[in-house]
N, C-alpha and C. Protein backbone atom coordinates (compact mmCIF):
# COMPACT_ATOMS: atom_id res chain seq x y z
N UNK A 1 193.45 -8.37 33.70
CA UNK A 1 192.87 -7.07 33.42
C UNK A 1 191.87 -6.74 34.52
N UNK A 2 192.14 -5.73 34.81
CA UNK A 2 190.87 -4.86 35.90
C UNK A 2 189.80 -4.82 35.32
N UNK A 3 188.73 -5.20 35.94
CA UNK A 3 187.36 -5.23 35.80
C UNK A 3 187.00 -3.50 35.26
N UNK A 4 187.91 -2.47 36.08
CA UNK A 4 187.59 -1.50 35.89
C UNK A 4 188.00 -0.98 33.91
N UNK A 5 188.75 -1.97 33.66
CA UNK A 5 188.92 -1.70 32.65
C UNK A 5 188.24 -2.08 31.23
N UNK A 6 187.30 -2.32 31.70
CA UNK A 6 186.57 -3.21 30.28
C UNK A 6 185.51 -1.92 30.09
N UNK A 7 185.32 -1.87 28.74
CA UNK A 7 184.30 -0.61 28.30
C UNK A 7 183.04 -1.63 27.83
N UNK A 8 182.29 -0.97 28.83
CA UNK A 8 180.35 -1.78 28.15
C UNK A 8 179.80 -1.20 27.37
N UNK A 9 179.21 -1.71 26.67
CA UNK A 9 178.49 -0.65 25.55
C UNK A 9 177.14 -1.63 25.19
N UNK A 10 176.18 -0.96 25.69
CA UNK A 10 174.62 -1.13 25.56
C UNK A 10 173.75 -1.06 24.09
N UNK A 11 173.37 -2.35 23.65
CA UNK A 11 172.42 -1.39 22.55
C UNK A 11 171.35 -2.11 22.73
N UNK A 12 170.14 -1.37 22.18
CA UNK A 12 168.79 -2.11 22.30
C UNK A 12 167.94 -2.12 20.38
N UNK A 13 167.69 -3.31 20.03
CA UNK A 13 168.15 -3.51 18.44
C UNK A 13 166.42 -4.64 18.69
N UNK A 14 166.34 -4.10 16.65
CA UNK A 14 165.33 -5.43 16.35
C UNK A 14 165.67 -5.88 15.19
N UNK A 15 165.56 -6.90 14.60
CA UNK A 15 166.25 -7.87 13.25
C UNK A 15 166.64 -6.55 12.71
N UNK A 16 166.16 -5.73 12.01
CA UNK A 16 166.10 -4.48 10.69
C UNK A 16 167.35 -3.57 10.90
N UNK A 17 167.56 -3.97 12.53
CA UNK A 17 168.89 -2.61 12.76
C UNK A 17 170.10 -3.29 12.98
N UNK A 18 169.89 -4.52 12.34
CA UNK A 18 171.38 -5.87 12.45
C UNK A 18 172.42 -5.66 11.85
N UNK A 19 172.15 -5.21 10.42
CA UNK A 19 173.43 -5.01 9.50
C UNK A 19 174.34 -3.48 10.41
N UNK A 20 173.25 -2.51 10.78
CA UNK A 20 174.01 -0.90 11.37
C UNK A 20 174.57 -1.66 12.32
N UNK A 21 174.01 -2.60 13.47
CA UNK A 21 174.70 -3.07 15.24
C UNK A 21 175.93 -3.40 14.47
N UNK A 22 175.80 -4.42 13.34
CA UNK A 22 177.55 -5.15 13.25
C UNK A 22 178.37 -3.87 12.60
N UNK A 23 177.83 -2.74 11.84
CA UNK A 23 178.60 -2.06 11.39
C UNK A 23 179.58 -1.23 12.47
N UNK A 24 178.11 -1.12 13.61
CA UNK A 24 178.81 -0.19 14.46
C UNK A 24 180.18 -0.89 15.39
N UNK A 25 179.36 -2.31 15.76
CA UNK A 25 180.63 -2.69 17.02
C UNK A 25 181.82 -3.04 15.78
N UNK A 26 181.98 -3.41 14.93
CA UNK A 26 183.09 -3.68 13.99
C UNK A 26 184.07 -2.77 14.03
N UNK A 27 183.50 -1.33 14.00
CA UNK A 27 184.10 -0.06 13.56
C UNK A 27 184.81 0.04 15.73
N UNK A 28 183.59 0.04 16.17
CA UNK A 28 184.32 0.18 17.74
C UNK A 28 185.26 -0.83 18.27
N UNK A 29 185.32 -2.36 17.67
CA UNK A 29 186.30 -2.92 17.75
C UNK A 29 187.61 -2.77 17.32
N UNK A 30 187.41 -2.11 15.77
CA UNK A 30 188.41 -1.82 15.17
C UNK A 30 189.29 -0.47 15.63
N UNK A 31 188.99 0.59 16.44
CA UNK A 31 189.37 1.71 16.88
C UNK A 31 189.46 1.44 18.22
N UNK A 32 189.14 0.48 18.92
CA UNK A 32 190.58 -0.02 20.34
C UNK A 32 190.47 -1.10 20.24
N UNK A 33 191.47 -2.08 19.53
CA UNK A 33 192.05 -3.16 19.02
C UNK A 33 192.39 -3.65 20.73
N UNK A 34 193.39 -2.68 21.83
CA UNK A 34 193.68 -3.28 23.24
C UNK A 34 192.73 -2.87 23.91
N UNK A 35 191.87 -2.70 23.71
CA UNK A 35 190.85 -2.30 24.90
C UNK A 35 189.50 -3.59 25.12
N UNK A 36 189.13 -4.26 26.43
CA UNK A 36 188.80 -5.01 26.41
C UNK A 36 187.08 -4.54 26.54
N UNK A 37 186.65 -5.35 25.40
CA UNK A 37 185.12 -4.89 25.22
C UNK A 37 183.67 -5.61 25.85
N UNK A 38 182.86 -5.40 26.11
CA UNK A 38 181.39 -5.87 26.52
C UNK A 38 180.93 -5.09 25.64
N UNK A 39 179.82 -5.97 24.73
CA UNK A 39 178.41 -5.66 24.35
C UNK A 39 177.42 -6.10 24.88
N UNK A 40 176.44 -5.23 25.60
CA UNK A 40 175.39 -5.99 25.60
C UNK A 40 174.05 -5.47 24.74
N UNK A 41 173.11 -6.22 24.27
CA UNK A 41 172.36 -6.25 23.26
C UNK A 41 171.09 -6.40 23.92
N UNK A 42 170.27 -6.02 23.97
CA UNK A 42 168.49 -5.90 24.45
C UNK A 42 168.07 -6.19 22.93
N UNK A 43 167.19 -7.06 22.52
CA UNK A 43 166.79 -7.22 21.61
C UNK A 43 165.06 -7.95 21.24
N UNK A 44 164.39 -8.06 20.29
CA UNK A 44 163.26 -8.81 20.80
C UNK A 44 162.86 -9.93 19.96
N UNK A 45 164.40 -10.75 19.75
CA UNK A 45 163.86 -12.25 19.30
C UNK A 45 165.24 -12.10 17.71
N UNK A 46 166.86 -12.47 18.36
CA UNK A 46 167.24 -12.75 17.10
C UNK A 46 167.81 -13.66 16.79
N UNK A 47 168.51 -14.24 15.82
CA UNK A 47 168.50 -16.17 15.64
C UNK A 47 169.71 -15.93 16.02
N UNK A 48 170.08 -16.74 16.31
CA UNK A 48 171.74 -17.65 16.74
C UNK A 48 172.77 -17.00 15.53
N UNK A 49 172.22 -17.80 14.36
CA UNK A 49 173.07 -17.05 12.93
C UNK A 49 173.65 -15.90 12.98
N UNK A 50 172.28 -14.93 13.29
CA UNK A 50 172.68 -13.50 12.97
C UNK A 50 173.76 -13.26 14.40
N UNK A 51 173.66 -13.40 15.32
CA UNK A 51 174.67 -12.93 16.40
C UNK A 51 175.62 -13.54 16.17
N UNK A 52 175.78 -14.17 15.64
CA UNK A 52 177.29 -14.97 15.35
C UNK A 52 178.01 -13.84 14.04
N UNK A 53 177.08 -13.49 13.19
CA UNK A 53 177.57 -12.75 12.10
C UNK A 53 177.54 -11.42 13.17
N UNK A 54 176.90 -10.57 14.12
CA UNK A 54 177.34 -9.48 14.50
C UNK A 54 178.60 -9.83 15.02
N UNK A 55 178.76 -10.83 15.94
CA UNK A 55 180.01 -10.91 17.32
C UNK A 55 181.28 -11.43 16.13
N UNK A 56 180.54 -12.09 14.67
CA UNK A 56 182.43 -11.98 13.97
C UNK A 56 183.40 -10.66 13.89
N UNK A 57 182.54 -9.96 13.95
CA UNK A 57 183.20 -8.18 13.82
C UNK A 57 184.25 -7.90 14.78
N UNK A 58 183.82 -8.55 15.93
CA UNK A 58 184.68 -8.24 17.34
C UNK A 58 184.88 -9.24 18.13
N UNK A 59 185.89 -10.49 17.34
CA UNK A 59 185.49 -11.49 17.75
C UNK A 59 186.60 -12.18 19.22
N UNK A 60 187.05 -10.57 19.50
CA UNK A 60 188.26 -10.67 20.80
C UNK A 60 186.85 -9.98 21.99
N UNK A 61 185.52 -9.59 21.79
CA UNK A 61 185.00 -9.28 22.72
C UNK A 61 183.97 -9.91 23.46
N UNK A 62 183.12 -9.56 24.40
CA UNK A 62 182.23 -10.31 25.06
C UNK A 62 180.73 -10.23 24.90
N UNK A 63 180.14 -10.58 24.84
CA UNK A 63 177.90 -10.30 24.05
C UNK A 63 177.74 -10.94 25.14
N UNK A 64 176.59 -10.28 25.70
CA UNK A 64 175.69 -10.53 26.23
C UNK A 64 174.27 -10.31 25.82
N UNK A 65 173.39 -11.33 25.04
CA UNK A 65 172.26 -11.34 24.31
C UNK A 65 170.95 -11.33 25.33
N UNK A 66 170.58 -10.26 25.28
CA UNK A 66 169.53 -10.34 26.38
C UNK A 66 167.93 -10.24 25.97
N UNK A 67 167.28 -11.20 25.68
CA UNK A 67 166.01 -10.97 25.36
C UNK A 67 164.98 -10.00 26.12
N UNK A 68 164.58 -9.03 25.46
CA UNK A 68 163.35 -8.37 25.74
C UNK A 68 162.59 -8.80 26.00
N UNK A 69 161.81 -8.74 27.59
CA UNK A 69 160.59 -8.89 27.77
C UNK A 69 159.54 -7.56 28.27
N UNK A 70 158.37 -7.83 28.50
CA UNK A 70 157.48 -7.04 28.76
C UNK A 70 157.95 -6.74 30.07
N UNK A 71 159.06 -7.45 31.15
CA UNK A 71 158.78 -7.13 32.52
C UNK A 71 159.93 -6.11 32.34
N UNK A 72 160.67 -5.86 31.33
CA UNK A 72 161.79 -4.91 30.91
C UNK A 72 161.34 -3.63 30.59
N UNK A 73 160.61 -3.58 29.88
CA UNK A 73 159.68 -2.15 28.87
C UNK A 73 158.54 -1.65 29.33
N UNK A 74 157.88 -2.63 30.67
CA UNK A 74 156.18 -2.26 30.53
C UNK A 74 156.08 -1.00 30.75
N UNK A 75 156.73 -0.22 31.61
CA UNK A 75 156.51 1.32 32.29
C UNK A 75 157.03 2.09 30.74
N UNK A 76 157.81 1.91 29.78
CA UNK A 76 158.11 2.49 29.13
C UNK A 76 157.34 3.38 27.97
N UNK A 77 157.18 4.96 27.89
CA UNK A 77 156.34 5.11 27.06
C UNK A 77 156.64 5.13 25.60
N UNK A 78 156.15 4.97 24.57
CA UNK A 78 156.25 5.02 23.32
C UNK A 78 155.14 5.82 22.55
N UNK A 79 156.34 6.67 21.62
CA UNK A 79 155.30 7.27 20.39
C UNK A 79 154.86 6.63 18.93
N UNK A 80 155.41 5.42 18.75
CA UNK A 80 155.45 4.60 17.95
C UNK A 80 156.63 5.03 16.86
N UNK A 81 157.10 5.49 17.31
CA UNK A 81 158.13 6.00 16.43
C UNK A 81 159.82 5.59 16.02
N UNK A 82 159.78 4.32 17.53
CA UNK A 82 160.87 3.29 17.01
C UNK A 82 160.29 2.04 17.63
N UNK A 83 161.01 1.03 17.70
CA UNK A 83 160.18 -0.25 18.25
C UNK A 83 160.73 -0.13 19.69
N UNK A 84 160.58 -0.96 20.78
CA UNK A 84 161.01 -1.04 21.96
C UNK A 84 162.29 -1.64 21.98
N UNK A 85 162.79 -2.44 21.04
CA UNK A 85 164.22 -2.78 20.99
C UNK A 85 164.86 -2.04 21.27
């Protein structure tokens, strides 16, 4: 498969928005069954367990679990109105 062909799909998540992430990639796995997938995940601290229960949803695709740090977000402004995940 062509590199050009793999669809990435970005999310940035904290524990509370775990059950919606697996709902969502489940549902996007399930609506291109041949299409070869990347997730990657910005997150700020989630256990082993739970990514294993998101990545069962789509378990023909690829995660990339990327911990949040401050050298990721610092410029970023916030109204407090979601977390930085």
């Amino acid at each position: 498969m062509d590199a050009d062909d793999i669809i990435h799909i970005a999310f940035g998540v904290d524990a509370p928005y775990l059950p919606h992430l697996a709902a969502t990639i489940a549902s996007i796995a399930a609506t291109a069954p041949d299409r070869a997938l990347h997730f990657i995940v910005m997150h700020d601290g989630i256990a082993e367990a739970d990514k294993s229960r998101v990545e069962y949803g789509a378990p023909d695709a690829d995660f990339d679990w990327l911990l949040r740090s401050e050298e990721h977000t610092s410029g970023l402004q916030s109204q407090n109105r979601i977390s930085y995940a």
